[in-house]
Protein backbone atom coordinates (compact mmCIF):
# COMPACT_ATOMS: atom_id res chain seq x y z
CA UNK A 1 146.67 69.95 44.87
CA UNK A 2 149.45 67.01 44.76
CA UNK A 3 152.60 66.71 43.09
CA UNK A 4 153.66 64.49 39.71
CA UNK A 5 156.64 62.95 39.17
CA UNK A 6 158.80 60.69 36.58
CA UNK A 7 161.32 58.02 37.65
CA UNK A 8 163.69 56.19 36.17
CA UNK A 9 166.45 53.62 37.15
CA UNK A 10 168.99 55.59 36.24
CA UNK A 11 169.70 59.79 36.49
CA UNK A 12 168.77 61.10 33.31
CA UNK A 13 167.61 65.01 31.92
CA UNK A 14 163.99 65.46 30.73
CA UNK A 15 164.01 67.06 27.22
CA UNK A 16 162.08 69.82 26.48
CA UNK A 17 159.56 67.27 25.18
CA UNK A 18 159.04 65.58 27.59
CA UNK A 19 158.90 68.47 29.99
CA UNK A 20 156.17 69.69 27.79
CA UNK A 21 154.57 66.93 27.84
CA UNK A 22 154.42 66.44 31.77
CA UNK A 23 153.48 70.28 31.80
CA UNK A 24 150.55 69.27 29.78
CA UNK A 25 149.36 66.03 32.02
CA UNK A 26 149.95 68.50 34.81
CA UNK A 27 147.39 70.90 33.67
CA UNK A 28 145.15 68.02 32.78
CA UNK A 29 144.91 66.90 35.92
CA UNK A 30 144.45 70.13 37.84
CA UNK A 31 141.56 70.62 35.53
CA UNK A 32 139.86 67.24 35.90
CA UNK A 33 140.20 67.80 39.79
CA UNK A 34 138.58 71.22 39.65
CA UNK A 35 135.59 70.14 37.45
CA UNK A 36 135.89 67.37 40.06
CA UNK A 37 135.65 70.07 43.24
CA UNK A 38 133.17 71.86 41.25
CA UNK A 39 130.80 69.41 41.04
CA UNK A 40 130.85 68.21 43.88
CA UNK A 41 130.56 72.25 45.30
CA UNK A 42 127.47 71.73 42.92
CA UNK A 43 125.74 68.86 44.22
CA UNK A 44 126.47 70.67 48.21
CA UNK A 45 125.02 73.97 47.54
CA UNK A 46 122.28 71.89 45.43
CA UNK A 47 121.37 69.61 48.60
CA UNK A 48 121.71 72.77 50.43
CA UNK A 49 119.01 74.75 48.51
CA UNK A 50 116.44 71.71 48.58
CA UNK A 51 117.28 70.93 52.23
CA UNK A 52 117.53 73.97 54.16
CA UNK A 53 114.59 75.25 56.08
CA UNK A 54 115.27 78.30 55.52
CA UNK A 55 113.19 80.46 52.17
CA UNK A 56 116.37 80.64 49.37
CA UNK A 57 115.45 82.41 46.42
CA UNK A 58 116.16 84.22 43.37
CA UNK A 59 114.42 87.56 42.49
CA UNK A 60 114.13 90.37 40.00
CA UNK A 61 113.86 94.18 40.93
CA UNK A 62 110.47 93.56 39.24
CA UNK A 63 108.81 91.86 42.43
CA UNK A 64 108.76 87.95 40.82
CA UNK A 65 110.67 85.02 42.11
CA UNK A 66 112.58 83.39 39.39
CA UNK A 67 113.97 80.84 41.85
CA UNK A 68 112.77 79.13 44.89
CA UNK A 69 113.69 76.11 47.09
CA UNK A 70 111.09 73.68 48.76
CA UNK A 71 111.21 75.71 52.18
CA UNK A 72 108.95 78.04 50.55
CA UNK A 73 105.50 75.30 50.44
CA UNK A 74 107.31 73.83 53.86
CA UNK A 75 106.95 77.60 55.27
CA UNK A 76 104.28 79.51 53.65
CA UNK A 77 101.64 76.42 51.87
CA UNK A 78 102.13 77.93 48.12
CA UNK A 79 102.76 76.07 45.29
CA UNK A 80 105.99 76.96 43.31
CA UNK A 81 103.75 77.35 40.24
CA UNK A 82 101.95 80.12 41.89
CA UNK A 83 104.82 82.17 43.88
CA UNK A 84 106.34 82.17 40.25
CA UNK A 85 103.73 83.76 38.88
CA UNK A 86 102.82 86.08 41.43
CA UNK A 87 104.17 89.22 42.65
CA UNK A 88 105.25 89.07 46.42
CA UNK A 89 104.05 92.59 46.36
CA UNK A 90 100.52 91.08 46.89
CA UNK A 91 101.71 88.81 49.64
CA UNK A 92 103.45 91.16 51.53
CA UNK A 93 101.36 92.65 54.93
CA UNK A 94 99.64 96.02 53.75
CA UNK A 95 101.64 97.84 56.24
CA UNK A 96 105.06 96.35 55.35
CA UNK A 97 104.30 97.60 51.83
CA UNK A 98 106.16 100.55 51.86
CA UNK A 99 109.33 99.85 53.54
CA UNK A 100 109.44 96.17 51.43
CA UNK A 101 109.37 98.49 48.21
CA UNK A 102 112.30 101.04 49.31
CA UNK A 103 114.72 98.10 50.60
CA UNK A 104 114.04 96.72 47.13
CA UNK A 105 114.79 100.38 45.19
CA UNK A 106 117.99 100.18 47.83
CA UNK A 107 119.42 96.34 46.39
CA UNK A 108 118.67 97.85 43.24
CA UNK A 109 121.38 100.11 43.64
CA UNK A 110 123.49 98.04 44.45
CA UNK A 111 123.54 98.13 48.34
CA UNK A 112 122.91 94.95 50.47
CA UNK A 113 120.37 94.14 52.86
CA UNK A 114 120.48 92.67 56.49
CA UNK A 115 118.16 91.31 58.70
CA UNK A 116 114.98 92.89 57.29
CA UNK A 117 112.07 91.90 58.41
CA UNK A 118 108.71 91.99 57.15
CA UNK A 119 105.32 90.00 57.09
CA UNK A 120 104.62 87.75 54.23
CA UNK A 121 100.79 86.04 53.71
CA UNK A 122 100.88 82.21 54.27
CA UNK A 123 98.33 80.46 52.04
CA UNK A 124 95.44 79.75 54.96
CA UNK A 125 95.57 83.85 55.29
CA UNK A 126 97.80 84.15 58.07
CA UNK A 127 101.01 85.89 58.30
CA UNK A 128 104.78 84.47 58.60
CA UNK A 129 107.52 87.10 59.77
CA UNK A 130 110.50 86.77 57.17
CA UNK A 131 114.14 88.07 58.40
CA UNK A 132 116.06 88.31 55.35
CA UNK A 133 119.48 89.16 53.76
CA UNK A 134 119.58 89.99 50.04
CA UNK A 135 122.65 90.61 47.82
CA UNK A 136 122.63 92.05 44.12
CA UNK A 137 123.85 90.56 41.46
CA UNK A 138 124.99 93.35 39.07
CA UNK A 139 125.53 91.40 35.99
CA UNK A 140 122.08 90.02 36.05
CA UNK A 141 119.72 92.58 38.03
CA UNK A 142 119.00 89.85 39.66
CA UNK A 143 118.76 89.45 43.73
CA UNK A 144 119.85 86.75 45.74
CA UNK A 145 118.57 86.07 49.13
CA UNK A 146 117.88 83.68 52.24
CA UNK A 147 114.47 84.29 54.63
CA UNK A 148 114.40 83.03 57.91
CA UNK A 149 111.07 82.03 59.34
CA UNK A 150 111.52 84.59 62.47
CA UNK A 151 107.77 84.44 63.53
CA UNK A 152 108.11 82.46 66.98
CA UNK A 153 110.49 85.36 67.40
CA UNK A 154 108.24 87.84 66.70
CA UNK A 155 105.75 86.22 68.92
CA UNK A 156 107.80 85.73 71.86
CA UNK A 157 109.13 89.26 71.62
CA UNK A 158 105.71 90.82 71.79
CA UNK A 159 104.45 88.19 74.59
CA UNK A 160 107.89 89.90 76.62
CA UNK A 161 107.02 93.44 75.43
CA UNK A 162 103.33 92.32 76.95
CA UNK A 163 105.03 91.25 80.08
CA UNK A 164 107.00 94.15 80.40
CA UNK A 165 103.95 96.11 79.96
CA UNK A 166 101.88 93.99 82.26
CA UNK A 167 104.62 94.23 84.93
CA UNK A 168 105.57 97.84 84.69
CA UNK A 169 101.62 99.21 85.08
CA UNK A 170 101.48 96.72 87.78
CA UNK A 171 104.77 98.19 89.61
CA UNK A 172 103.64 101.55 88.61
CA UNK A 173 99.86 101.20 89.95
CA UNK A 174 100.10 98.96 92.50
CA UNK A 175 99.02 100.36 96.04
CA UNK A 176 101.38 99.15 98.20
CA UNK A 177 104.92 99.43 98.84
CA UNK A 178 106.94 98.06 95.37
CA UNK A 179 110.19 98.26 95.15
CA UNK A 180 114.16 97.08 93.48
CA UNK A 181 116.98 97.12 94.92
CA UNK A 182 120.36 95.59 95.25
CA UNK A 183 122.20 93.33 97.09
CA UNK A 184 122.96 96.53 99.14
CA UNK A 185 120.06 97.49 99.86
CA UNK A 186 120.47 100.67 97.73
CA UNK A 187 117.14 101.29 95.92
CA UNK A 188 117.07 101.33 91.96
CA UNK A 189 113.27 101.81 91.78
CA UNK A 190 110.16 102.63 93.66
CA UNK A 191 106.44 102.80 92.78
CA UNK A 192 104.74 105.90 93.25
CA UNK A 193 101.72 104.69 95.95
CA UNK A 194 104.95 102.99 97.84
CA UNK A 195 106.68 106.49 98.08
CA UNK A 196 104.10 108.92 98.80
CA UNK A 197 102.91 106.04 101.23
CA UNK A 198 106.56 106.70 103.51
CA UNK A 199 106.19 111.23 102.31
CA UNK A 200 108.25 111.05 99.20
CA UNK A 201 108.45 111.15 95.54
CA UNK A 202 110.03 108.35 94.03
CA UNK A 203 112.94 109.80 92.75
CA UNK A 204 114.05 111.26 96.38
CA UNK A 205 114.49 107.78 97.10
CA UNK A 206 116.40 105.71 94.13
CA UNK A 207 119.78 105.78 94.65
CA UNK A 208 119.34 105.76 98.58
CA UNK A 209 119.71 102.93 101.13
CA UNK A 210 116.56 101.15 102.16
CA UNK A 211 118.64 101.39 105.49
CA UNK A 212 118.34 104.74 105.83
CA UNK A 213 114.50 104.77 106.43
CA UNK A 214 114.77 101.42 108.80
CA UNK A 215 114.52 102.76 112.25
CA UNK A 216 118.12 102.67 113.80
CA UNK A 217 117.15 99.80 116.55
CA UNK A 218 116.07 97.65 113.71
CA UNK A 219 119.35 97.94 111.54
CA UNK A 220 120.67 94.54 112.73
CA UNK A 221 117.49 92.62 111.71
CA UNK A 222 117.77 95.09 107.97
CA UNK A 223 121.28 93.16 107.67
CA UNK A 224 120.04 90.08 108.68
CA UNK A 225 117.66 90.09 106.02
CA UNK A 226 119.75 91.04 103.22
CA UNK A 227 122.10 88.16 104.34
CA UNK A 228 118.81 85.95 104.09
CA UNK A 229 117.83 86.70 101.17
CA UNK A 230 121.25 86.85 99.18
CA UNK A 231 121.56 83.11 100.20
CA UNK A 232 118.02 81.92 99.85
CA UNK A 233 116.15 83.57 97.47
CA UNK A 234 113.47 84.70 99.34
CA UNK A 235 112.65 86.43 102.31
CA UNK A 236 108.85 87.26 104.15
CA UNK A 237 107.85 89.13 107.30
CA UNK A 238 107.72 92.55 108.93
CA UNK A 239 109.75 95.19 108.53
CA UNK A 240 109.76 98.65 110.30
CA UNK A 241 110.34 101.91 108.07
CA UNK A 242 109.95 105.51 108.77
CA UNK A 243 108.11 108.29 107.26
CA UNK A 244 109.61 111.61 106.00
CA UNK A 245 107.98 112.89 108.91
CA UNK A 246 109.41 110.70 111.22
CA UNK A 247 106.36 108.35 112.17
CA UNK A 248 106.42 104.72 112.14
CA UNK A 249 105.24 102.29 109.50
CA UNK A 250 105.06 98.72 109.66
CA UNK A 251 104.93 96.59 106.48
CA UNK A 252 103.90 93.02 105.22
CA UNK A 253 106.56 92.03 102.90
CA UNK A 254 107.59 89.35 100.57
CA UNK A 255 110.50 89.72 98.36
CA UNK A 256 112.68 87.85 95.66
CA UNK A 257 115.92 87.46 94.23
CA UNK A 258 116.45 87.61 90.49
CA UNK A 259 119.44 87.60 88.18
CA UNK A 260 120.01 89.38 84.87
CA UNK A 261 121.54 87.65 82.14
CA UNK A 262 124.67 89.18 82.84
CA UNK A 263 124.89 88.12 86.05
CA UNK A 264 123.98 91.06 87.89
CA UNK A 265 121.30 90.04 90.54
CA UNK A 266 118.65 92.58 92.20
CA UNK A 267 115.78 92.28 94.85
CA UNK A 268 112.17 92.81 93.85
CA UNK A 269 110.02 93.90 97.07
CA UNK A 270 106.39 93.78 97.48
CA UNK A 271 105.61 94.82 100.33
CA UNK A 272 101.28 96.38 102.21
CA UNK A 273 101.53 98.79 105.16
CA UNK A 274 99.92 96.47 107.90
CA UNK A 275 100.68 99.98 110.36
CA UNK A 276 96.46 100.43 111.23
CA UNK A 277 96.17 96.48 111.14
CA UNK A 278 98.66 96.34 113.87
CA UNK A 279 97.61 99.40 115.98
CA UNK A 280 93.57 97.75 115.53
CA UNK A 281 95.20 94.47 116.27
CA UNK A 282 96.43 96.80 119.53
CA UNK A 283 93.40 98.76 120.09
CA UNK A 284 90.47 97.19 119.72
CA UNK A 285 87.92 100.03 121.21
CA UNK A 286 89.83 102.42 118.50
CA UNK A 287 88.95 99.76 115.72
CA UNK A 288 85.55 100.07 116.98
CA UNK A 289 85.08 103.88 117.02
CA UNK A 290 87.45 103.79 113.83
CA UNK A 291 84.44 101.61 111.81
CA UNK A 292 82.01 103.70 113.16
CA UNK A 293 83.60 107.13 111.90
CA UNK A 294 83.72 104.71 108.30
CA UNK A 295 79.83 103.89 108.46
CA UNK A 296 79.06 107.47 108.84
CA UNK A 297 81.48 108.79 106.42
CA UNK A 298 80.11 106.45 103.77
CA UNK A 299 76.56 106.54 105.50
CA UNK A 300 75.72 103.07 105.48
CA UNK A 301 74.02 101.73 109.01
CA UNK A 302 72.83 98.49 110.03
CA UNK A 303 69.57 97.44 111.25
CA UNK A 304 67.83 94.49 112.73
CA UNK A 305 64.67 93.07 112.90
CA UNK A 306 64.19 90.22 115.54
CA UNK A 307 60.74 88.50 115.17
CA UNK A 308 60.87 86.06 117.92
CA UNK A 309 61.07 89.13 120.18
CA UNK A 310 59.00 91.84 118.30
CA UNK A 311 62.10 94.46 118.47
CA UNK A 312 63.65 96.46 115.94
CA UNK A 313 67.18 97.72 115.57
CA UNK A 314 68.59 100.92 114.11
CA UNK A 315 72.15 102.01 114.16
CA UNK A 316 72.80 105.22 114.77
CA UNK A 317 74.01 106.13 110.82
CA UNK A 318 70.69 104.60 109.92
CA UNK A 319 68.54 107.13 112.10
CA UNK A 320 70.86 109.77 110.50
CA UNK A 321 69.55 108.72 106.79
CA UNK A 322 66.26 108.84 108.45
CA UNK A 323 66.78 112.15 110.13
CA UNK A 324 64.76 110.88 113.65
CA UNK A 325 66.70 111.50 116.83
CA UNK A 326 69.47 109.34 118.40
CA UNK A 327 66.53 108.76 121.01
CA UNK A 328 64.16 107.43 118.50
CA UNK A 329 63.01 103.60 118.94
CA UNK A 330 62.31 102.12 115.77
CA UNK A 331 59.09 99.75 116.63
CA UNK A 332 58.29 96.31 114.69
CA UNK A 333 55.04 96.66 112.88
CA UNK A 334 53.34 99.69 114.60
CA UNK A 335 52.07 101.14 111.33
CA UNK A 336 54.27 103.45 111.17
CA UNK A 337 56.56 103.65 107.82
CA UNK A 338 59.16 105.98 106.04
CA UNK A 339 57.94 104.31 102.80
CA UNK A 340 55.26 105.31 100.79
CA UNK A 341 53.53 103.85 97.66
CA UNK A 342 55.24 101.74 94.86
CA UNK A 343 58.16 102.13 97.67
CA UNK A 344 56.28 100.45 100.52
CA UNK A 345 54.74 97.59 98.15
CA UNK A 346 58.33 96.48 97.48
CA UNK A 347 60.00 96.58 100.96
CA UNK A 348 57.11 94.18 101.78
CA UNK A 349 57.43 91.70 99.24
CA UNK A 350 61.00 91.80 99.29
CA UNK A 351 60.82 91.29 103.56
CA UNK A 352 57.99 88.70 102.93
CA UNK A 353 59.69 86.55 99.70
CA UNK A 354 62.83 86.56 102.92
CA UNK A 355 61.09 85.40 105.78
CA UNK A 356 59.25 82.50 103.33
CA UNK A 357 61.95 81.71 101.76
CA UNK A 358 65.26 82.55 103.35
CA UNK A 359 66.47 84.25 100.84
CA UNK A 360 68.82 87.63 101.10
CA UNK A 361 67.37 90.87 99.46
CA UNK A 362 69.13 94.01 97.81
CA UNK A 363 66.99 96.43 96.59
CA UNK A 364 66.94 100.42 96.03
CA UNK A 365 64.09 102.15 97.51
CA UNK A 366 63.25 105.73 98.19
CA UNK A 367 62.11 107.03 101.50
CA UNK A 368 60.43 110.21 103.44
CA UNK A 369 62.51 110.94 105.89
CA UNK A 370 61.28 112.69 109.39
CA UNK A 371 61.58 116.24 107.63
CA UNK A 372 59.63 115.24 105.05
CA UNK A 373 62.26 114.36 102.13
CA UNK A 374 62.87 111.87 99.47
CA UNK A 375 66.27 110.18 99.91
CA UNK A 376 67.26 107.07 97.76
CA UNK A 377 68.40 103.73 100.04
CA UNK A 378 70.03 100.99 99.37
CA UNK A 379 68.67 98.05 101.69
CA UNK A 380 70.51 94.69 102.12
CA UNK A 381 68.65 91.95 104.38
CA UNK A 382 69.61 88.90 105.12
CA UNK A 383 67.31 85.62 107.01
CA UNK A 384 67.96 83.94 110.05
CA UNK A 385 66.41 80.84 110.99
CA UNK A 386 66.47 78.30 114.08
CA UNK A 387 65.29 74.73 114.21
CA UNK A 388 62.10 76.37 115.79
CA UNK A 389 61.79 78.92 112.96
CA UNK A 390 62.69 82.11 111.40
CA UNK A 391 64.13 84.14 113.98
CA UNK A 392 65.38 87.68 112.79
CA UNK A 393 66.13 89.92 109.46
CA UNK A 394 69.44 91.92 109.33
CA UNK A 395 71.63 93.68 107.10
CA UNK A 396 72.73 96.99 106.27
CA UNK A 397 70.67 100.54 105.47
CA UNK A 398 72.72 103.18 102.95
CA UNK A 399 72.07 106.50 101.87
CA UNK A 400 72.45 106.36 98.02
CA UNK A 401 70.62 109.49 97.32
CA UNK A 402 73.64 111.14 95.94
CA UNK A 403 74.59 108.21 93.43
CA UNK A 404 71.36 107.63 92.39
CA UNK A 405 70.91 111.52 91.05
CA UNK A 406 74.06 111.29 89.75
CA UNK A 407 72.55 108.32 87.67
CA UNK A 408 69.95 110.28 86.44
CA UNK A 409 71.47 113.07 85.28
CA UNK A 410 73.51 111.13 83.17
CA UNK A 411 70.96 109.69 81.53
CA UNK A 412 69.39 113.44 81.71
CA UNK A 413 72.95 114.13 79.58
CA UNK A 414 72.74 111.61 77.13
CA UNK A 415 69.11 112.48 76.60
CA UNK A 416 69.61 116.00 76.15
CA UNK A 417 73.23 114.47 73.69
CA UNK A 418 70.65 112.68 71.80
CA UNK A 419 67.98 115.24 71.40
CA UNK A 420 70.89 117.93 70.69
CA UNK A 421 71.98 115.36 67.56
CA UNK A 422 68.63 114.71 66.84
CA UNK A 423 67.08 118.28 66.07
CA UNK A 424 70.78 119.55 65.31
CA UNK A 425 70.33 122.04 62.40
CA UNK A 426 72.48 120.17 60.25
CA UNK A 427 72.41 116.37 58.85
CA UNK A 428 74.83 114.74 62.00
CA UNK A 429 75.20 111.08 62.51
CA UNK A 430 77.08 109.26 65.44
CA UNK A 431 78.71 105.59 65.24
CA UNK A 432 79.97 103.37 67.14
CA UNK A 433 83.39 101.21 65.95
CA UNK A 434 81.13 98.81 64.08
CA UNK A 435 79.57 101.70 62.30
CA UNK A 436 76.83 101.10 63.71
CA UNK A 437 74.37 104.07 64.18
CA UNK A 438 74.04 105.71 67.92
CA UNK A 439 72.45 108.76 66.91
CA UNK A 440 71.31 110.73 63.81
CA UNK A 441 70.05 113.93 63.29
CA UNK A 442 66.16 114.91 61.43
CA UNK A 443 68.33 116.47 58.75
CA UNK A 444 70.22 113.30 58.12
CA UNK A 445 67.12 111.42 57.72
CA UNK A 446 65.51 114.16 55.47
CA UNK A 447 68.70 114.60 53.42
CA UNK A 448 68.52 111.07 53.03
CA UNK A 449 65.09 110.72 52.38
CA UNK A 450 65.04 107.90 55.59
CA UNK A 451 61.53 107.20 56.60
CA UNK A 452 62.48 104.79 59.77
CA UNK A 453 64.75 104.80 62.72
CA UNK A 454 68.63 104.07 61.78
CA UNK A 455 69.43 103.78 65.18
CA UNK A 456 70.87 100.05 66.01
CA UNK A 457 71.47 99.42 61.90
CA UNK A 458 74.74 99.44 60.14
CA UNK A 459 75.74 102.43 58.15
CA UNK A 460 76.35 100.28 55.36
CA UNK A 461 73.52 98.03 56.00
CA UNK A 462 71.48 101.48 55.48
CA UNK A 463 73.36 102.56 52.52
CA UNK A 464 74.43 99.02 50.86
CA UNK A 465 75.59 100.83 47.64
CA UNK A 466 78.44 102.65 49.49
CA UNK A 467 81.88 103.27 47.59
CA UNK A 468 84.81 102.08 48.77
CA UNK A 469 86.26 105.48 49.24
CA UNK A 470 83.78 106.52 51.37
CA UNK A 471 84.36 103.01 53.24
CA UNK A 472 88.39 103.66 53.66
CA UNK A 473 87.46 107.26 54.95
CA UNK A 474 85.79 105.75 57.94
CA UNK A 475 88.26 103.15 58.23
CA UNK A 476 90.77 105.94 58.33
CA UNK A 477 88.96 107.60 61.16
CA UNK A 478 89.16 104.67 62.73
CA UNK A 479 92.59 105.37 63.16
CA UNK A 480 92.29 108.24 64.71
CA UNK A 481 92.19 110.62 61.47
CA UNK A 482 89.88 113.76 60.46
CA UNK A 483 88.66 114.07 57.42
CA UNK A 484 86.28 116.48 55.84
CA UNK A 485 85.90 118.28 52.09
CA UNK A 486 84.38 122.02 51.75
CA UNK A 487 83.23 121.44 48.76
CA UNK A 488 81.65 118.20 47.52
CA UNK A 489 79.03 117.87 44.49
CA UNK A 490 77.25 115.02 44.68
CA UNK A 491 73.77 114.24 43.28
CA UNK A 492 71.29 111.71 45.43
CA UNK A 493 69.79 108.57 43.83
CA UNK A 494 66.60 109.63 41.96
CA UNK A 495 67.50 112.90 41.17
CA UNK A 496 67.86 115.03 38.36
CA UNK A 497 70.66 117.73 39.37
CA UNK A 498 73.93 117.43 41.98
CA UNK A 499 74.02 119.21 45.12
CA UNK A 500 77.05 120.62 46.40
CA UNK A 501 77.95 120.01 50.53
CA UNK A 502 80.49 120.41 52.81
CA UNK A 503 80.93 117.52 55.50
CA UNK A 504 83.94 116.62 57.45
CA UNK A 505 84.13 113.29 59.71
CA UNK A 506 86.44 112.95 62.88
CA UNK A 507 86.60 110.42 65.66
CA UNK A 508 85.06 110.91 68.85
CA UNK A 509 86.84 109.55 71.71
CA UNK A 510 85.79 107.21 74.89
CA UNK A 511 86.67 108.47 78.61
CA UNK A 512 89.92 105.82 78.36
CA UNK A 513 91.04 107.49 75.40
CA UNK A 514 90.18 105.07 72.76
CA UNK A 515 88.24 106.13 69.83
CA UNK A 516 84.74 105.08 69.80
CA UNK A 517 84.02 106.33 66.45
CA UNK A 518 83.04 109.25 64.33
């Protein structure tokens, strides 16, 4: 604070006067330099309030702001006027709601609050995530605070939870070979395709060396690598590994070095089993009889038409979908067809729209074969043309048959779905996520006295006088929740007397789990 003093020329004793008076100018001073401190402690926390960009306020356990500081328009585009006046309640996100009003009944008590975080509603309608610490102020119920505009955060942390998500089903479903593992070479993680790929599960190899499944003659070049790539970064090529059953596979690989924030550092691998690449790459007569095995597994043939010479060309899969002999000769416009009707108009359109205008065709056709049945092909041709003219017509022949009656009889099933629905006993109606009507039942339409077709309309397009409890039911089903009443009295528009129902509504759900509706 600073010291006073009296001097004099000569040594002399103050009286008690004097002392008292010196005591006096003593206190004076002290108290003009605290009003002084104060003030100026004032005028700081003043330019601090008006300056910061961060939300400072003043509230009540009510739910109003009594105070607020500029950040609030800077942050949120209200007017002072209006967050004054308002509850922010009504600006806080619907699903925040609840945990807003029980840190509020905790500061109430007494208690202080850190780092909560909740949405609050911006005045275009968007939403602003608020971090904020409050502190009570018993003497005046009121609560002080400071709100920290944490939405970048928020937004950054969900785009890395994305990632994370991204990367993880990515590692998880990948089809090759993905792995992590350490400088070492000792595995931390392993897809699943990657392990059952070399016989195992993935956790009968974390915590192993990738050494230990490297053939022992290629150990050197294993070392080599992990010298590589602990000075480079990166590393590419082939490496050797062996199955649990002690066969050979050869992989494509191209791995990375990354480093944790702490420092650590790990090696992701990526890595496609090239072993049947390399042994066709070897064997090219096996590749051959290997793609011919494939054609007749998946019964697709090939087949050639060559114009310029009057020949036709069948592979030997493509007599199979025919059921003719491996002798048969397939000849170029002898009259002869395995297509008959509607079938036979199209293949000849399709080959003459070709051979005019060199264009590629892909149609589905049904045949007779030689034993006299109806098999479903899918035919792919393709033009060739010289500077003399068109030449030839190839492409492939597949047997289909199988896919297309699986086609029909699902839309066999969701005929039969829709005529179940629509002659069910009871008044049933279907929606889609839009509320849209997919199906509806006689009943419903009787019940509801609907003379046309609902189908494709809006349930509350169809009934525009709906209540808004019946509208957050739905919306609640939405979510994934069943409800339903055994007893409900209600009495339809134009009548005289109520009618007493039972109806329940519950989601139905899509084949990739999500709901579709109720």
């Amino acid at each position: 604070m600073g010291a006073l003093c009296v001097l004099d020329q000569t040594p002399r004793k103050l009286t008690d006067n004097q002392q008292k008076a010196l005591t006096m100018l003593g206190e004076m001073a002290i108290g003009l330099i605290v009003e002084h401190r104060q003030k100026q402690e004032l005028a700081y926390f003043e330019n601090l309030f008006t300056l910061s960009n961060d939300l400072i306020f003043v509230a009540g356990t009510d739910g109003y702001l009594k105070k607020i500081n500029p950040a609030f328009g800077h942050v949120l585009g209200w007017d002072e006027s209006y967050l004054l006046s308002t509850s922010f309640f009504e600006l806080v996100h619907p699903d925040d709601q609840l945990a807003t009003q029980q840190e509020i009944r905790q500061l109430a008590t007494g208690n202080t609050t850190t780092n909560f975080t909740h949405r609050f509603r911006c005045q275009d309608g968007t939403y602003r995530y608020l971090q904020w610490v409050a502190t009570p102020e018993p003497a005046t119920g009121y609560l002080f605070a400071i709100a920290r505009d944490v939405t970048e955060e928020k937004q950054k942390e969900f785009q890395l939870f994305q990632s994370e998500n991204r990367f993880r089903s990515f590692f998880e479903n990948s089809q090759g070979l993905m792995c992590i593992h350490d400088l070492e070479g000792t595995l931390l993680s392993v897809n699943t395709a990657g392990a059952q790929a070399l016989g195992y599960q993935p956790e009968e190899l974390i915590g192993r060396r990738l050494r230990d499944i490297v053939p022992e003659e290629q150990h050197a070049g294993f070392d080599a690598y992990l010298a590589s790539i602990g000075k480079t970064g990166r590393a590419n090529g082939l490496m050797h590994t062996l199955h649990k059953n002690g066969s050979l596979h050869i992989w494509l690989f191209a791995n990375i070095l990354e480093h944790e924030l702490n420092g650590d550092s790990y090696i992701i691998g990526n890595a496609i089993d090239i072993t049947r690449r390399h042994q066709l790459e070897v064997d090219l007569k096996w590749t051959t009889q290997m793609l011919e095995q494939t054609n007749e597994v998946a019964r697709i043939g090939t087949w050639e038409a060559d114009f310029s010479q009057g020949t036709m060309y069948w592979s030997s899969v493509t007599k199979a979908i025919h059921e003719v002999p491996a002798d048969f000769v397939p000849l170029l416009d002898s009259g002869d067809t395995f297509f008959r009707g509607k079938n036979y108009e199209l293949i000849v359109e399709a080959v003459d729209r070709s051979r005019r205008d060199g264009t590629a065709f892909d149609i589905e056709l049904q045949i007779v074969t030689a034993l006299d049945r109806e098999v479903w092909v899918r035919i792919v041709g393709k033009p060739e043309s010289e500077e003399d003219g068109y030449k030839r017509l190839y492409g492939t022949f597949q047997d289909i048959d199988e896919k297309k009656k699986a086609e029909q009889a699902l839309v066999n099933e969701k005929l039969r779905l829709a005529a179940f629905v629509e002659h069910a006993p009871a008044a049933v109606a279907m929606f889609d996520q839009n509320m849209t009507y997919l199906a509806v039942s006689n009943r419903w339409r009787e019940d509801y006295k609907l003379k046309n077709t609902v189908v494709g309309l809006s349930h509350y397009e169809v009934f525009p006088t709906l209540s808004a409890d019946w509208k957050a039911r739905f919306a609640q089903c939405l979510h994934g929740a069943v409800e339903k009443s055994d007893e409900y009295v209600w009495r339809p528009q134009g009548s005289d007397s109520d009618r007493y129902m039972c109806w329940e509504i519950r989601p139905w759900y899509q084949y990739d789990g999500s709901i579709g509706e109720s």
